[in-house]
C-alpha atoms as a PDB file:
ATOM      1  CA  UNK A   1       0.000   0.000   0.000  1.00  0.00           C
ATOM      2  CA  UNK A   2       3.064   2.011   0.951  1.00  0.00           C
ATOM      3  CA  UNK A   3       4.763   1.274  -2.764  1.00  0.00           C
ATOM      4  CA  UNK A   4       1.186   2.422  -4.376  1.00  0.00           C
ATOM      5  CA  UNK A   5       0.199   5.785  -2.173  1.00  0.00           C
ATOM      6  CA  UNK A   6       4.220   6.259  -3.183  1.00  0.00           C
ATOM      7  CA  UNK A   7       4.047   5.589  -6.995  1.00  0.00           C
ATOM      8  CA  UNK A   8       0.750   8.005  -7.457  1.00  0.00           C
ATOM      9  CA  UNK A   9       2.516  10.506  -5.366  1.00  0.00           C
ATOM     10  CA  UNK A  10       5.606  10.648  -7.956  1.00  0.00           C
ATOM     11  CA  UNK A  11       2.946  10.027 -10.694  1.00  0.00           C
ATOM     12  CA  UNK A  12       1.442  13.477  -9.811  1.00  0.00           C
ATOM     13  CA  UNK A  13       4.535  15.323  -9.357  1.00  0.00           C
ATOM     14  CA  UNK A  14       5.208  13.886 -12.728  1.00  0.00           C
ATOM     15  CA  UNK A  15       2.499  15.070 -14.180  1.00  0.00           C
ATOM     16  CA  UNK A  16       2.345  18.435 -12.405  1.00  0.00           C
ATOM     17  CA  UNK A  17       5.859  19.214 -13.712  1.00  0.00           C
ATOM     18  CA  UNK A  18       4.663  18.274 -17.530  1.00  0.00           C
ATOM     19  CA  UNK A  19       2.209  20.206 -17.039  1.00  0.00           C
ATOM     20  CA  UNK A  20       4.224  23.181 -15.485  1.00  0.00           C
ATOM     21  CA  UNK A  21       6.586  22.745 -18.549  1.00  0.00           C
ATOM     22  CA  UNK A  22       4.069  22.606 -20.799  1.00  0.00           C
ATOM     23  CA  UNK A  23       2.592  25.742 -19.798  1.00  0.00           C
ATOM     24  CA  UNK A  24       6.026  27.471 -20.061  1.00  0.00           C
ATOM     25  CA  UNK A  25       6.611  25.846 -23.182  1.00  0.00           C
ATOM     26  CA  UNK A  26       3.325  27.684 -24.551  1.00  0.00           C
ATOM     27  CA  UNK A  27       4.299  31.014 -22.948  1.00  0.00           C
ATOM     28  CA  UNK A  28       7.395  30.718 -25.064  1.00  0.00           C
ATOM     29  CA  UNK A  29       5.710  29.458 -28.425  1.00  0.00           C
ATOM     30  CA  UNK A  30       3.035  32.796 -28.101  1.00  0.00           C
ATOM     31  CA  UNK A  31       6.559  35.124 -27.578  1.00  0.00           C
ATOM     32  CA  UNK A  32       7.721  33.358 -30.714  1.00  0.00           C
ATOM     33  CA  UNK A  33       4.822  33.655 -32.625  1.00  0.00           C
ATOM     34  CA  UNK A  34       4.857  37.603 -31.913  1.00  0.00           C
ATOM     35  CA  UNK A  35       8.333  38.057 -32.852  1.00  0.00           C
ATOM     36  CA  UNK A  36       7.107  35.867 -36.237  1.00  0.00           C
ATOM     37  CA  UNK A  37       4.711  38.567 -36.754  1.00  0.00           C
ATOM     38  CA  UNK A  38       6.630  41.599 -36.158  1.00  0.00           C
ATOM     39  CA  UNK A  39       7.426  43.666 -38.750  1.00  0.00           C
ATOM     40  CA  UNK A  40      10.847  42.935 -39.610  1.00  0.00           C
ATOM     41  CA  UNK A  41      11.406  46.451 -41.438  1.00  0.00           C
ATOM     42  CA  UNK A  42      10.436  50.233 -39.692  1.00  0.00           C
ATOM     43  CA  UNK A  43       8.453  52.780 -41.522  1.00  0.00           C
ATOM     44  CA  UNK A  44      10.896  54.817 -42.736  1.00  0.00           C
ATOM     45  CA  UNK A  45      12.331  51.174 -44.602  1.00  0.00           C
ATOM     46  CA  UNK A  46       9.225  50.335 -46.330  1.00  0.00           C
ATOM     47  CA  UNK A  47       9.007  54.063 -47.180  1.00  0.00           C
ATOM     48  CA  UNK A  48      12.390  54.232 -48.623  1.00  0.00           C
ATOM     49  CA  UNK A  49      11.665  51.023 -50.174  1.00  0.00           C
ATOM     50  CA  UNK A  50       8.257  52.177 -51.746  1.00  0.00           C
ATOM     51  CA  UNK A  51      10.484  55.334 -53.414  1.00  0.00           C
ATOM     52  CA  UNK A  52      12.670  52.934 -55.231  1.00  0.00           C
ATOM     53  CA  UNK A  53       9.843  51.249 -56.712  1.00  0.00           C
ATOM     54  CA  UNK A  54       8.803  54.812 -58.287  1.00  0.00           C
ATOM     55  CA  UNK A  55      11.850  55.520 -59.575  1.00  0.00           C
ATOM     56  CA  UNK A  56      12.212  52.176 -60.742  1.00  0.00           C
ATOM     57  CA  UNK A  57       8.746  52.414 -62.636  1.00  0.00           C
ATOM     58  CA  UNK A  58       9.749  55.741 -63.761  1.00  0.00           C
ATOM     59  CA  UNK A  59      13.102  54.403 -65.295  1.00  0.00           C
ATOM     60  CA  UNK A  60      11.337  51.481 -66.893  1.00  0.00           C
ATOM     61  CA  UNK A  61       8.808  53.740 -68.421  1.00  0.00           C
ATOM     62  CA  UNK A  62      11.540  55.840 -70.058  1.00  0.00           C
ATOM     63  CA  UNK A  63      13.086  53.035 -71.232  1.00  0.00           C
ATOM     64  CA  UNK A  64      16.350  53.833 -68.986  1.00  0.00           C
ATOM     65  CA  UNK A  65      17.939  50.331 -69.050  1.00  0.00           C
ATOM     66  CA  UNK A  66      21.309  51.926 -67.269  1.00  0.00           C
ATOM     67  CA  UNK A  67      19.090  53.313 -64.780  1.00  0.00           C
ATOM     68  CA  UNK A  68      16.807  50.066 -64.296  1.00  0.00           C
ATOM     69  CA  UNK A  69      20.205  48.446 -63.998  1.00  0.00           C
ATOM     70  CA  UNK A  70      21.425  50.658 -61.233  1.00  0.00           C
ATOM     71  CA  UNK A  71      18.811  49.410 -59.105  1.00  0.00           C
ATOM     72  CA  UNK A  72      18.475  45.848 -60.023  1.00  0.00           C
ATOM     73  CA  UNK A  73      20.623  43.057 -58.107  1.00  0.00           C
ATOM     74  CA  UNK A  74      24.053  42.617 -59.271  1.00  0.00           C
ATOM     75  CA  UNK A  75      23.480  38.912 -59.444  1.00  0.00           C
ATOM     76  CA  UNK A  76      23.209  35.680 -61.306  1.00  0.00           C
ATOM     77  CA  UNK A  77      20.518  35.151 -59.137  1.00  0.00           C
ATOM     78  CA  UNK A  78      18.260  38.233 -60.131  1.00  0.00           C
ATOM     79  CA  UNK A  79      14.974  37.075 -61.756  1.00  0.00           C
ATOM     80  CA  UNK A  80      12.519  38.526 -64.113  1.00  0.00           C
ATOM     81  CA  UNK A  81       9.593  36.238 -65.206  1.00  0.00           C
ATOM     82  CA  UNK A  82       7.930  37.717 -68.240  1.00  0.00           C
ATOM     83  CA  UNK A  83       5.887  36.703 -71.362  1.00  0.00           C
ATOM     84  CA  UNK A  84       8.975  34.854 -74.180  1.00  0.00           C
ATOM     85  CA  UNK A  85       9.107  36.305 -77.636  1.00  0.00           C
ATOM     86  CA  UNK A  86       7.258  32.951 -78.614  1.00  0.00           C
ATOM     87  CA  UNK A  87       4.949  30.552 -77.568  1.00  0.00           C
ATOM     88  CA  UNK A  88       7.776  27.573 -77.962  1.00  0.00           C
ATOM     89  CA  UNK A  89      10.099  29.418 -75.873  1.00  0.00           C
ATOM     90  CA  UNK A  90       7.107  28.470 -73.053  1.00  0.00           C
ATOM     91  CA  UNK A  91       5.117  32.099 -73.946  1.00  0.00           C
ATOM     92  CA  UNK A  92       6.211  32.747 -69.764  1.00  0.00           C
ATOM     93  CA  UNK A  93       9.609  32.111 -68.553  1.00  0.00           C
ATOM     94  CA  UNK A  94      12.082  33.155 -66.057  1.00  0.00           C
ATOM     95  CA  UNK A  95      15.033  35.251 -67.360  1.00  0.00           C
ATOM     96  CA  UNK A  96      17.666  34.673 -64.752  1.00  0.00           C
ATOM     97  CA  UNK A  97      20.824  36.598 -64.481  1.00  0.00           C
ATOM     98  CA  UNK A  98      21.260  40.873 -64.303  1.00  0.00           C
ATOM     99  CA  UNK A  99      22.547  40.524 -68.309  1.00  0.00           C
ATOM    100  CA  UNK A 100      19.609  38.238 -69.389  1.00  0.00           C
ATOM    101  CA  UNK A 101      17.087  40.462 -67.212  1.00  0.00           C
ATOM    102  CA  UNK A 102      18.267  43.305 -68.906  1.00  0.00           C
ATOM    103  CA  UNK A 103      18.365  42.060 -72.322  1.00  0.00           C
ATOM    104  CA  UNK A 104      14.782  41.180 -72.019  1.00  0.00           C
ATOM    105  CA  UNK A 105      13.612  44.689 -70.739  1.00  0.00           C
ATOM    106  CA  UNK A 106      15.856  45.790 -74.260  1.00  0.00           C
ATOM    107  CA  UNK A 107      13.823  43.944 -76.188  1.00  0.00           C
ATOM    108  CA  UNK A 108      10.650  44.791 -74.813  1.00  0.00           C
ATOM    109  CA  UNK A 109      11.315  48.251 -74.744  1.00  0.00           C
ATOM    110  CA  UNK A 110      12.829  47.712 -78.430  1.00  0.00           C
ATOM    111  CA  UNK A 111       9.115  46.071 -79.700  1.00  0.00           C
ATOM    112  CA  UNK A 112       7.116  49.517 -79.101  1.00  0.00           C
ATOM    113  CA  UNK A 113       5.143  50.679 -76.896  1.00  0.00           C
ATOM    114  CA  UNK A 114       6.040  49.428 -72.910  1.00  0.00           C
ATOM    115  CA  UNK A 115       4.341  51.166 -69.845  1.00  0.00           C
ATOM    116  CA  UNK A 116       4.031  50.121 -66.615  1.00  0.00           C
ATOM    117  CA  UNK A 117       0.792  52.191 -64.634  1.00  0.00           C
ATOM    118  CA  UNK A 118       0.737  50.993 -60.924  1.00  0.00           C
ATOM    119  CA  UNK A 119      -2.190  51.811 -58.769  1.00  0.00           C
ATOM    120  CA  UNK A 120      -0.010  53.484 -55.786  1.00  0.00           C
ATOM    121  CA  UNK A 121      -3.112  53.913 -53.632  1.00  0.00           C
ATOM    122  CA  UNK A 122      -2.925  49.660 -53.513  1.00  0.00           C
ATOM    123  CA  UNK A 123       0.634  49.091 -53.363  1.00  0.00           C
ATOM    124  CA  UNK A 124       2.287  47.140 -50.546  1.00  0.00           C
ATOM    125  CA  UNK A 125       6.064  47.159 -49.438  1.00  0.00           C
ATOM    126  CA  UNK A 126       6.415  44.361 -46.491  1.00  0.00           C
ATOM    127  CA  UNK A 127       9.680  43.711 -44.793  1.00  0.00           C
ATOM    128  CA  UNK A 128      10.068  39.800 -44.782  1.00  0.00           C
ATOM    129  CA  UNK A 129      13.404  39.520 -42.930  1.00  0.00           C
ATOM    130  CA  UNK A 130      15.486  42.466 -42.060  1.00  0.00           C
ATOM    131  CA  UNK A 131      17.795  42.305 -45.604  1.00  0.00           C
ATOM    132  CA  UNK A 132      14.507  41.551 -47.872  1.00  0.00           C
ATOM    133  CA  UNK A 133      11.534  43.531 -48.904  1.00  0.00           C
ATOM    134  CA  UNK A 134       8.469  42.324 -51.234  1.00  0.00           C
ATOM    135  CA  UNK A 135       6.861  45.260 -53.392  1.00  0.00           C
ATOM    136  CA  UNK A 136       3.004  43.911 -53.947  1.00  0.00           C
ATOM    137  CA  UNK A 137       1.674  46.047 -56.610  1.00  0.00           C
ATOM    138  CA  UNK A 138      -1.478  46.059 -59.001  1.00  0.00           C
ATOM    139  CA  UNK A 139      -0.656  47.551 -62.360  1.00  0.00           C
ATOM    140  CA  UNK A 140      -2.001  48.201 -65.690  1.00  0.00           C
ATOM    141  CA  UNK A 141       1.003  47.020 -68.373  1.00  0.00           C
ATOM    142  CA  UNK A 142       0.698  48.516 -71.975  1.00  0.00           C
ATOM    143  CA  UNK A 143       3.584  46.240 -74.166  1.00  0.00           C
ATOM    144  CA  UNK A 144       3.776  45.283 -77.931  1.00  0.00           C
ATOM    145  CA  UNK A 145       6.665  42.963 -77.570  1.00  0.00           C
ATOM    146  CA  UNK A 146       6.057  39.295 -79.112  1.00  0.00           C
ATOM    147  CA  UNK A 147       2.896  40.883 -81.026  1.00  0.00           C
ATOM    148  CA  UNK A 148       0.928  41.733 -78.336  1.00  0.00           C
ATOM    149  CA  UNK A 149      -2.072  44.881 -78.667  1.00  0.00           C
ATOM    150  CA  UNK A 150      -0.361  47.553 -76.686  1.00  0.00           C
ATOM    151  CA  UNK A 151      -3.451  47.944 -74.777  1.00  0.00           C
ATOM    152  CA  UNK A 152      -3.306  48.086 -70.960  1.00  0.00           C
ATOM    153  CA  UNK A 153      -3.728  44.928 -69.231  1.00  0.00           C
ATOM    154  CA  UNK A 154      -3.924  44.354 -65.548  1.00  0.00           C
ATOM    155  CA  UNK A 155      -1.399  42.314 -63.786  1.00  0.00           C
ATOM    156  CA  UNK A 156      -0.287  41.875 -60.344  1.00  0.00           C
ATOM    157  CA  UNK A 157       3.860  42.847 -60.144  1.00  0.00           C
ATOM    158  CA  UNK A 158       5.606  41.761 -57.172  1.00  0.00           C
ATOM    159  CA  UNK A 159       9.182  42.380 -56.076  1.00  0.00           C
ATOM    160  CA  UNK A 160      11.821  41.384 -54.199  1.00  0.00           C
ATOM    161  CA  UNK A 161      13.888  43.742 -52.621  1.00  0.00           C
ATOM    162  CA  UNK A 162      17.317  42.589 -50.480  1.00  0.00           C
ATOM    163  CA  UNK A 163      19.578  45.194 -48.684  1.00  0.00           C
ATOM    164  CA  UNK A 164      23.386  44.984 -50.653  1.00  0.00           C
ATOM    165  CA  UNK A 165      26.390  46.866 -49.123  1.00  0.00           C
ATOM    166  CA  UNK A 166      25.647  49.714 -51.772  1.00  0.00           C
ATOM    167  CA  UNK A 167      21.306  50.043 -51.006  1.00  0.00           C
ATOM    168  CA  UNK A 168      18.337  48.307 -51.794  1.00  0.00           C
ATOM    169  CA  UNK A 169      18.122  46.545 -54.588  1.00  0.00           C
ATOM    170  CA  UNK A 170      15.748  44.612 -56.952  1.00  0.00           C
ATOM    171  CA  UNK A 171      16.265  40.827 -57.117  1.00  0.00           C
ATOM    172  CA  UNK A 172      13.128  39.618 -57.967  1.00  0.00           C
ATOM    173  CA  UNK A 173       9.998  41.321 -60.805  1.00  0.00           C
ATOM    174  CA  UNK A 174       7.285  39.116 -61.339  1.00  0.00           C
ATOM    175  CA  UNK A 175       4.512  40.096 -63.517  1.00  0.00           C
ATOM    176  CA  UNK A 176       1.440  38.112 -63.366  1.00  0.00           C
ATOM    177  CA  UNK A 177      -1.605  38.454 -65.506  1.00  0.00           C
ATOM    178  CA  UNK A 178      -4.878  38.465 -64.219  1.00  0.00           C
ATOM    179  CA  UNK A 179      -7.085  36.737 -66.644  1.00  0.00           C
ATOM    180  CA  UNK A 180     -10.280  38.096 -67.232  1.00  0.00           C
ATOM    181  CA  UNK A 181     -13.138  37.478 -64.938  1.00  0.00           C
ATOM    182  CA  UNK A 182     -14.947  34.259 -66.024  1.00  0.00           C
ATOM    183  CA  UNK A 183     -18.541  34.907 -67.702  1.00  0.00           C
ATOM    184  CA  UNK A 184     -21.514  34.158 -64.778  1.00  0.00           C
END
């Protein structure tokens, strides 16, 4: 009787203490979870941030390729995803590289008309970790390259911005299309 008062006495300590832990544990996980949530960039960041992405729509929509250039990423790694010249080059592809990225904005400049009209009221600049940024931005893109109807079209651009010893710059310009709304 001794032995069984004596094993549910360490069976309750045992569970008190998981339970003790597993409170803490908790109280930890919520702390995590609000540093996970945090904004990883201040104001004056995302503001800074959000000024670059003017310029760099004004550059693009002067055709300014050394400018554009000046505040891409330096990088093999840079990435523009765009519509091909033809449909057997995939019609969409990803044009890796700061030389192929800007060959690409040549020739689309190059093919007529090219304008980029964001909706600046809707754009978003989010800080993801301290040394990246994402630019979320509904535009209207007018482009004749690869014999499209220069007529504005709406896409959805979205950026990637990472810090580099000499500023922010762009490493990432996805364009998406936004297909039409389906007939009800």
């Amino acid at each position: 009787m001794a032995i069984a008062k004596s094993t549910n006495m360490i069976a309750c300590a045992l569970a008190a203490c998981a339970w003790v832990l597993a409170a803490a544990g908790d109280a930890r996980a919520e702390t995590a979870a609000e540093a996970v949530h945090s904004e990883p960039l201040d104001v004056a960041t995302q503001k800074e941030i959000n000024a670059l992405y003017r310029k760099l729509i004004e550059a693009e929509n002067h055709h300014d390729l050394a400018a554009v250039r000046g505040m891409a990423w330096n990088s093999p790694s840079t990435l523009f995803v765009a519509k091909t010249a033809t449909a057997e080059e995939g019609n969409w592809a990803g044009f890796w590289g700061i030389d192929l990225v800007m060959e690409h904005l040549a020739a689309l400049y190059a093919a007529g008309p090219f304008r980029i009209e964001p909706d600046y009221n809707a754009v978003k600049v989010v800080g993801l970790t301290n040394d990246v940024a994402e630019t979320y931005a509904p535009v209207k893109i007018t482009v004749a390259y690869a014999g499209q109807t220069p007529v504005p079209k709406p896409f959805l651009m979205i950026l990637n911005w990472i810090r580099t010893p000499e500023g922010w710059r762009m490493a990432t310009d996805i364009a998406l299309p936004i297909p039409p709304a389906p007939h009800s």
